[in-house]
Protein backbone atom coordinates (compact mmCIF):
# COMPACT_ATOMS: atom_id res chain seq x y z
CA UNK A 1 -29.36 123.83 139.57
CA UNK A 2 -30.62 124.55 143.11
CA UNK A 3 -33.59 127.12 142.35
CA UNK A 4 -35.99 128.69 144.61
CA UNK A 5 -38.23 131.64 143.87
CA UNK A 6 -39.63 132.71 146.79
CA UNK A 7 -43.70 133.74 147.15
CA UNK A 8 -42.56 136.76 148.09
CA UNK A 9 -39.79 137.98 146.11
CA UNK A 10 -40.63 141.51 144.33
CA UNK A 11 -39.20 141.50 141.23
CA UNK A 12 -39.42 145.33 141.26
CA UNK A 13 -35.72 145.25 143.47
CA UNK A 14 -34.56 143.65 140.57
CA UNK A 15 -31.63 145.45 139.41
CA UNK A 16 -32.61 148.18 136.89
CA UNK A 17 -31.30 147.14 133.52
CA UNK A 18 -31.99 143.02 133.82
CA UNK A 19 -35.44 142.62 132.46
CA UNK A 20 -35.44 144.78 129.90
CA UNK A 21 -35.59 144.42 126.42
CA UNK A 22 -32.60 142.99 124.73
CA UNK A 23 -30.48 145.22 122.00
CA UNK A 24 -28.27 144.11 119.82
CA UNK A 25 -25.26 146.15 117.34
CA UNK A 26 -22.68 144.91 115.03
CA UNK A 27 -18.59 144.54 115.84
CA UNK A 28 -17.21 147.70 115.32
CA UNK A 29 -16.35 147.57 111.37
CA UNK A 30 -16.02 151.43 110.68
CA UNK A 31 -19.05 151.10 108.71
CA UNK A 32 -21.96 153.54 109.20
CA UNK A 33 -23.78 150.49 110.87
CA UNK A 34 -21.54 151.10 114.21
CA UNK A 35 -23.66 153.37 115.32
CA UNK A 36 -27.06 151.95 114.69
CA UNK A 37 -29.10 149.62 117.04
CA UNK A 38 -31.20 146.37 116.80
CA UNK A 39 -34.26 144.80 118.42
CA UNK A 40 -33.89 141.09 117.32
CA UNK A 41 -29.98 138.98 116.61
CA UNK A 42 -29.22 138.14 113.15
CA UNK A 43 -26.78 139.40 110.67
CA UNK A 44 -26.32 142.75 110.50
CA UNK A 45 -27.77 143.83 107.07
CA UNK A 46 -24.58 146.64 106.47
CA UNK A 47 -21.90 144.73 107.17
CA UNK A 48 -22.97 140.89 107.14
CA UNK A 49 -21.05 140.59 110.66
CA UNK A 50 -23.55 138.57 113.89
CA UNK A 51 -25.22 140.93 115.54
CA UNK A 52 -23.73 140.87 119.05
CA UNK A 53 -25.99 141.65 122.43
CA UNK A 54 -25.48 145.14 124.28
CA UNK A 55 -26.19 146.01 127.69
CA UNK A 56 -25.94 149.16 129.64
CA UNK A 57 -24.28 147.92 132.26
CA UNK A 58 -20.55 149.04 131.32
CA UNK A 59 -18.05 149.69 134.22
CA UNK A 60 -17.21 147.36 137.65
CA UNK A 61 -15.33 148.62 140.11
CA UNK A 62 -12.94 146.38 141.90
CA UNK A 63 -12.38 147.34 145.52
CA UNK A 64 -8.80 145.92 146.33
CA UNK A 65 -7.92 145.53 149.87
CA UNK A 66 -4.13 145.33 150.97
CA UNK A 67 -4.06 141.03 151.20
CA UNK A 68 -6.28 140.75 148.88
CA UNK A 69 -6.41 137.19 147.26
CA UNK A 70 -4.74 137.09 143.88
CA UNK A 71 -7.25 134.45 141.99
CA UNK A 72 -10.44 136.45 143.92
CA UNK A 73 -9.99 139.19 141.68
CA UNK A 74 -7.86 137.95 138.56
CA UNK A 75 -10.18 135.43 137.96
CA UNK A 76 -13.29 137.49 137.12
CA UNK A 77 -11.21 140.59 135.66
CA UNK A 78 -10.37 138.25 132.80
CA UNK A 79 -13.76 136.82 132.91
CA UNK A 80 -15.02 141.07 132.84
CA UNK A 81 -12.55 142.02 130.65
CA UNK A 82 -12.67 139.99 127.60
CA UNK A 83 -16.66 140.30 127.75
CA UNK A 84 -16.27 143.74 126.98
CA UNK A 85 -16.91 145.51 130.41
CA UNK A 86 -14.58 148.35 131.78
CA UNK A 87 -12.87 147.37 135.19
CA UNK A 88 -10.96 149.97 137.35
CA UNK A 89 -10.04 149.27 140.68
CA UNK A 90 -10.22 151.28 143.79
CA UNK A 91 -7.90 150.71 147.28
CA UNK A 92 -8.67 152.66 150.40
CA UNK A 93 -5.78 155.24 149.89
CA UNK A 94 -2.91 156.20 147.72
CA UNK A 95 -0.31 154.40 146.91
CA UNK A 96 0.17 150.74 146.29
CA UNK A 97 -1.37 147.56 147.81
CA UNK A 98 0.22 144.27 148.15
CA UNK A 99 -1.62 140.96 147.14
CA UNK A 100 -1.30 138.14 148.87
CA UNK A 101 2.16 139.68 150.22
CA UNK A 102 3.65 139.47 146.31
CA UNK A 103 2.13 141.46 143.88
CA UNK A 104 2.06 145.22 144.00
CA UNK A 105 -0.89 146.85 142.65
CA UNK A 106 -1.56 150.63 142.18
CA UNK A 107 -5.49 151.47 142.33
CA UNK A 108 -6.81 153.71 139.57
CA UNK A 109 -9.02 155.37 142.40
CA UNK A 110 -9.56 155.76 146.56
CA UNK A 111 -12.44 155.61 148.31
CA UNK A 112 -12.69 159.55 148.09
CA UNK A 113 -12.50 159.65 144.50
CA UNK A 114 -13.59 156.75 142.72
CA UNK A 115 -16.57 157.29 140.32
CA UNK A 116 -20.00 155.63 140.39
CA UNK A 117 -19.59 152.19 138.90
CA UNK A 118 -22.57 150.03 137.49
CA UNK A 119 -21.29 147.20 139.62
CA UNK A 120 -19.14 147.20 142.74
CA UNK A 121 -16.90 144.04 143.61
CA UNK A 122 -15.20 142.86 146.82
CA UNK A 123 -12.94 139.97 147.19
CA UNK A 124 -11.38 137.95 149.85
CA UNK A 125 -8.07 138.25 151.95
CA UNK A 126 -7.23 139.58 154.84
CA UNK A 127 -10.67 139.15 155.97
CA UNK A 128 -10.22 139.64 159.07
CA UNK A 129 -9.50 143.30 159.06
CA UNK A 130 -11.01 145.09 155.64
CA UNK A 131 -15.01 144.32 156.12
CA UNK A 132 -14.68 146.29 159.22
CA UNK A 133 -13.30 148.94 158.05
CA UNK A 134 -16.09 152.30 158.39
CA UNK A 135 -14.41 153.95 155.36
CA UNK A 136 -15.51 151.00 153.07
CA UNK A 137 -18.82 150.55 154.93
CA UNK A 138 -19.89 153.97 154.34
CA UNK A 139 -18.82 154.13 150.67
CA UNK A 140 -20.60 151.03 150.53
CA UNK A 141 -23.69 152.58 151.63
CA UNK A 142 -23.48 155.62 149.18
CA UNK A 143 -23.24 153.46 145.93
CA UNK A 144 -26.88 151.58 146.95
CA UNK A 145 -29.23 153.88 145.14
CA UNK A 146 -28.55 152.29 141.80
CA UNK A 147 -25.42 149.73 141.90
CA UNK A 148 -25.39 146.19 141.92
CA UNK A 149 -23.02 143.96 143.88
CA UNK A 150 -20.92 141.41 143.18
CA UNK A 151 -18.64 139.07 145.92
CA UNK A 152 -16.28 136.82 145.91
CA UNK A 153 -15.35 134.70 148.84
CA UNK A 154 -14.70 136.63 152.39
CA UNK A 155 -16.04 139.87 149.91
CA UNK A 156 -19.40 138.49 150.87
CA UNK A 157 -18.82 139.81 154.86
CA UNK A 158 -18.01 143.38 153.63
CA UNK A 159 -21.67 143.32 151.91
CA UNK A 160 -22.62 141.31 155.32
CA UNK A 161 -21.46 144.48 157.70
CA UNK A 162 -22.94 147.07 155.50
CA UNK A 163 -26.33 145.66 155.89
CA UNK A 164 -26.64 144.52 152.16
CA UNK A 165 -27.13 141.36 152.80
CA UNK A 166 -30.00 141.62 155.36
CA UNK A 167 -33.16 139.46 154.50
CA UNK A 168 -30.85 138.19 151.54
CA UNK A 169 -29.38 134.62 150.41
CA UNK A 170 -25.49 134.39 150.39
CA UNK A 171 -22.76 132.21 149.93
CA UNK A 172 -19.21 132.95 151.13
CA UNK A 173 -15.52 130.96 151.52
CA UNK A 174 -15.99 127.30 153.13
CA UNK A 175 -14.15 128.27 156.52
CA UNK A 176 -16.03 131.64 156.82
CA UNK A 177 -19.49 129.89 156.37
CA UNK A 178 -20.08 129.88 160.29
CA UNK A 179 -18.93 132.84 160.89
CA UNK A 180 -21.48 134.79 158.65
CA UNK A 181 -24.12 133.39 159.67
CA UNK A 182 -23.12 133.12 163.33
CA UNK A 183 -22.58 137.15 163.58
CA UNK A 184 -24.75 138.05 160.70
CA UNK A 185 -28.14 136.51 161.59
CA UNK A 186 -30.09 138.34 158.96
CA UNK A 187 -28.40 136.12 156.50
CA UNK A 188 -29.87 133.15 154.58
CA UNK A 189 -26.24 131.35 154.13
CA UNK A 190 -26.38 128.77 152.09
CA UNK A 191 -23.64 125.90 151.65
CA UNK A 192 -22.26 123.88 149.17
CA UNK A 193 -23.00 125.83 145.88
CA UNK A 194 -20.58 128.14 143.84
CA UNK A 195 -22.28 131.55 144.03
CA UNK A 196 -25.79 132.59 144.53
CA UNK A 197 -27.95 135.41 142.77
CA UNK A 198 -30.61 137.73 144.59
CA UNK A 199 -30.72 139.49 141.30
CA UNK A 200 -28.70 142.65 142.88
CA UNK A 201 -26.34 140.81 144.63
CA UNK A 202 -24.43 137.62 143.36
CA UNK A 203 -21.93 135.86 146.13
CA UNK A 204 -19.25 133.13 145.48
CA UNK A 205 -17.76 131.00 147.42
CA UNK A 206 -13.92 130.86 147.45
CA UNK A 207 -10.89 131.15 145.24
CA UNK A 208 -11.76 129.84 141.62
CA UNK A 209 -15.62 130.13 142.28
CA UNK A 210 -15.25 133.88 141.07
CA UNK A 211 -15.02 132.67 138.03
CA UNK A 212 -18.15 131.03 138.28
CA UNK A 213 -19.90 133.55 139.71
CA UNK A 214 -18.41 136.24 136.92
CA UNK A 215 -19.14 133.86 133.74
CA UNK A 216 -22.91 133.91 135.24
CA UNK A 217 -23.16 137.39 135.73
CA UNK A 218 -21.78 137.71 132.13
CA UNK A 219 -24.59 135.14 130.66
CA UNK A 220 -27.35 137.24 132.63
CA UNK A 221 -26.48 140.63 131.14
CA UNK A 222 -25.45 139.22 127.90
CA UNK A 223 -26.64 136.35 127.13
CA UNK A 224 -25.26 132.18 127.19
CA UNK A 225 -23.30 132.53 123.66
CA UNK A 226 -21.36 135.53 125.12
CA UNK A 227 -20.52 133.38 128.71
CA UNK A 228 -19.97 130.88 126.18
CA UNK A 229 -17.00 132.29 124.18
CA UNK A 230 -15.24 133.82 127.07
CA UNK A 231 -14.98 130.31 128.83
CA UNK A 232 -13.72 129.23 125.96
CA UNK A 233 -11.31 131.94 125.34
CA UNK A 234 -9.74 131.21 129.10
CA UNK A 235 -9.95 127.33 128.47
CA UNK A 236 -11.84 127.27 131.52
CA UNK A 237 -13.39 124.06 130.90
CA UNK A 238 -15.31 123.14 134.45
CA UNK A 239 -17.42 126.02 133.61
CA UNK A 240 -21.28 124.56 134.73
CA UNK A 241 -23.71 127.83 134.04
CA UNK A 242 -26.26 125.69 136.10
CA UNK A 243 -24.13 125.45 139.06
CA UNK A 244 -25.44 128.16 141.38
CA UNK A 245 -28.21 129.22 143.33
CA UNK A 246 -30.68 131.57 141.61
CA UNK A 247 -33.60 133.55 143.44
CA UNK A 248 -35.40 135.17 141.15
CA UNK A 249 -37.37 134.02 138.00
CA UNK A 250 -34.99 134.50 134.65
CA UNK A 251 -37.19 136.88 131.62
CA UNK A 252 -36.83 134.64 128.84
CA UNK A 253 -34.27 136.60 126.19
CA UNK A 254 -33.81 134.16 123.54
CA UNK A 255 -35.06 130.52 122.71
CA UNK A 256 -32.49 127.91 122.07
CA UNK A 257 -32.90 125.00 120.24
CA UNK A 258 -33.14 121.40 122.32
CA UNK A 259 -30.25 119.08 122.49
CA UNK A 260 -32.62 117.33 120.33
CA UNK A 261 -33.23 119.54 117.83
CA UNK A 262 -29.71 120.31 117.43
CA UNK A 263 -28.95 116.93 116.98
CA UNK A 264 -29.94 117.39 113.27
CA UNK A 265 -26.89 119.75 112.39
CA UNK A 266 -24.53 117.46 113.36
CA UNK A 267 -23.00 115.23 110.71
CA UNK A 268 -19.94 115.40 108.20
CA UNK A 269 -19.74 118.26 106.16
CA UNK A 270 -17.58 119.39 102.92
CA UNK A 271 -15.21 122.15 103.91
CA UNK A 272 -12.41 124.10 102.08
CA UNK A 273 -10.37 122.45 99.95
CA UNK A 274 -10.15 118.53 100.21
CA UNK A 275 -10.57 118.71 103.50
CA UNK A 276 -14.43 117.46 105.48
CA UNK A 277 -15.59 118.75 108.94
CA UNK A 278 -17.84 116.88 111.43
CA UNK A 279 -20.13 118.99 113.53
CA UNK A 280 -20.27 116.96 117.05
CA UNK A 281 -22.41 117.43 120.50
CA UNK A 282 -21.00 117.28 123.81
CA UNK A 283 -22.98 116.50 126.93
CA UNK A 284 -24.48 119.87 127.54
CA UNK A 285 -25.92 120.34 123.86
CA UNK A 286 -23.15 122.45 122.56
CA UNK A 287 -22.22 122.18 118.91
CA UNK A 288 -18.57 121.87 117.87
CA UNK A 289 -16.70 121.42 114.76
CA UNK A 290 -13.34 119.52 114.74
CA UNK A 291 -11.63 120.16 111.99
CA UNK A 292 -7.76 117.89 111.65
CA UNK A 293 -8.75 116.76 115.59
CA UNK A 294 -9.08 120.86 116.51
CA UNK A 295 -12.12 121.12 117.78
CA UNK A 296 -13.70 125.18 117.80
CA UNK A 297 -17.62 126.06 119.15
CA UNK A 298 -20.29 127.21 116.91
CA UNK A 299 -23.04 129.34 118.87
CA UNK A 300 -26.40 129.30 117.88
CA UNK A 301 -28.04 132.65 117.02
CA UNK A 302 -31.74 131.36 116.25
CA UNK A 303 -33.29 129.17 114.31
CA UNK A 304 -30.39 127.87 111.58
CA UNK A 305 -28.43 130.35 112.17
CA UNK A 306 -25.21 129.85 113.79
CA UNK A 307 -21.81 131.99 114.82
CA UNK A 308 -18.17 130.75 115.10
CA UNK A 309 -15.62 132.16 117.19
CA UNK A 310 -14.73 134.99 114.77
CA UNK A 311 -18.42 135.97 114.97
CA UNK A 312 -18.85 135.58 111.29
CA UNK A 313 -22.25 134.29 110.14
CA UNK A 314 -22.44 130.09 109.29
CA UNK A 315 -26.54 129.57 108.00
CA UNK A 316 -27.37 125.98 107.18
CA UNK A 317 -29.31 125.24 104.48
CA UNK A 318 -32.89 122.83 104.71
CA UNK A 319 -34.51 120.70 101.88
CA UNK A 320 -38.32 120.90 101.13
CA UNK A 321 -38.33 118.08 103.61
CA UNK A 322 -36.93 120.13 106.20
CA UNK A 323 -33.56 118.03 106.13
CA UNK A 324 -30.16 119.80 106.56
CA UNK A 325 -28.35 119.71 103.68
CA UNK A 326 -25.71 121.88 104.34
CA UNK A 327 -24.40 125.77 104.83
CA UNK A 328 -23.12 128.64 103.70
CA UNK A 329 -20.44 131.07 105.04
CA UNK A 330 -19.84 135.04 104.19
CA UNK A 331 -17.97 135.47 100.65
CA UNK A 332 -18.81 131.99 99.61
CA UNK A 333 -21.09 131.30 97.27
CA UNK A 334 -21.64 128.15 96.85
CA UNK A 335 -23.24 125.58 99.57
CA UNK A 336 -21.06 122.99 101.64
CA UNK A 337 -22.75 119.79 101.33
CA UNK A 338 -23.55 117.66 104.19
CA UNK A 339 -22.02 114.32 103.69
CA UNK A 340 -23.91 112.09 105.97
């Protein structure tokens, strides 16, 4: 990962919610425990479910353009969406818009009535009209007090015109790379990298490097296992959460083991019925388990304490040497033996 923190970066224009400390409640269960709140991950001691992180960044509005580019904006909606955040888009007037010249959309809101959004995104197409438009620039400028931006592609020049991106890094669509920083001097451009992160502002480059930029934004606010899951719930398997430029120095949430350490849970295992399951590594440190040639992610929650994709509890079990030895699941009470 390109990273540079500059001397003087303030940390205090970091947006207002990153930084602070991490809470954590159960899937809903409709148990009394729905309602309560957690300062450290875990099981939750009501319902035995993992503890999931929460964040109180919520809503993202999608501006919407008529033009705009189909995979700009689909890509991180599903990205947005199955993470748990609530999308609505907004188009410059009534009525619908038409994508890419095929697909007819109908904003929820205009620029007159759309509600204050924790995070406001813009997308490519038909560039060469929509980041000029004054309507957009102004409501723009009236969602700066407290929202954060996110870009994708040519989105990056409607952030460029409005002045947000003055004295800021940025990244925008291969072909429009000279262009913003020709006419947009105030602009660090940088090239070759799938998005970059001022903290406020994150910009992708083109087309599929939304998704990128979205499954980062989704690992900042809550957390790798989170990115994690939804990547894996789209099959998007080029997914590199190191891949981008980030300016600012990351708080330190949660401490993961080492590709290392983790090598110690992998191994055979009994499982259910006759059947054995073999815990394996891939290049970036991730632990899977294949079970009949399937192969499905376990997250790590902290020290042996891992998640699967249900988000049901899996703890492994240590000998007085400190060797695994196996784990338990919920409603089992016996221990599956490691095998070798």
């Amino acid at each position: 990962m390109q990273r540079f923190i500059p001397i003087l970066l303030t940390i205090a224009t970091f947006f207002s919610t990153y930084g602070q400390e991490m809470t954590y409640t159960c899937p809903p269960c409709g148990q009394s425990c729905d309602t309560l709140t957690f300062h450290e991950g875990g099981i939750c001691p009501h319902c035995q479910m993992m503890l999931r992180p929460t964040s109180e960044i919520k809503t993202i509005a999608f501006y919407l353009q008529d033009g705009v580019e189909i995979l700009d904006f689909a890509g991180p909606l599903e990205v947005f969406s199955y993470a748990g955040f609530e999308v609505f888009t907004v188009t410059k007037q009534e009525g619908p818009i038409k994508s890419q010249g095929v697909l007819k959309i109908q904003g929820d809101y205009t620029l007159e009535d759309a509600p204050k959004a924790d995070i406001v995104a813009l997308f490519g197409g038909n560039s060469n009209i929509f980041f000029e438009d004054t309507l957009l620039v102004s409501w723009l400028h009236r969602q700066t007090d407290s929202t954060q931006f996110f870009s994708v592609c040519t989105g990056a020049l409607a952030l460029a015109e409005a002045g947000l991106l003055d004295d800021q890094s940025a990244t925008t669509f291969h072909s429009t790379l000279d262009h913003l920083e020709t006419n947009y001097p105030k602009v660090d451009v940088h090239r070759n990298v799938r998005f970059v992160d001022n903290g406020r502002i994150i910009t992708t480059a083109g087309v599929s490097a939304g998704i990128d930029g979205a499954l980062h934004l989704v690992q900042k606010l809550l957390g790798y296992n989170a990115a994690r899951k939804t990547a894996y719930y789209m099959e998007y398997e080029y997914w590199q959460p190191d891949n981008g430029l980030i300016l600012y120095e990351e708080p330190v949430r949660s401490v993961y083991l080492s590709k290392k350490e983790l090598h110690s849970f992998a191994g055979f295992y009994e499982f259910t019925g006759p059947e054995v399951i073999e815990l394996t590594l891939d290049d970036r440190g991730d632990l899977w388990a294949v079970i009949e040639k399937n192969q499905f992610p376990l997250f790590h929650e902290g020290k042996d304490l891992f998640s699967n994709i249900n988000a049901e509890p899996v703890r492994f079990i240590r000998d007085e040497q400190d060797k695994i030895i196996g784990y338990k699941i919920p409603d089992q009470d016996r221990i599956f033996r490691k095998i070798k």
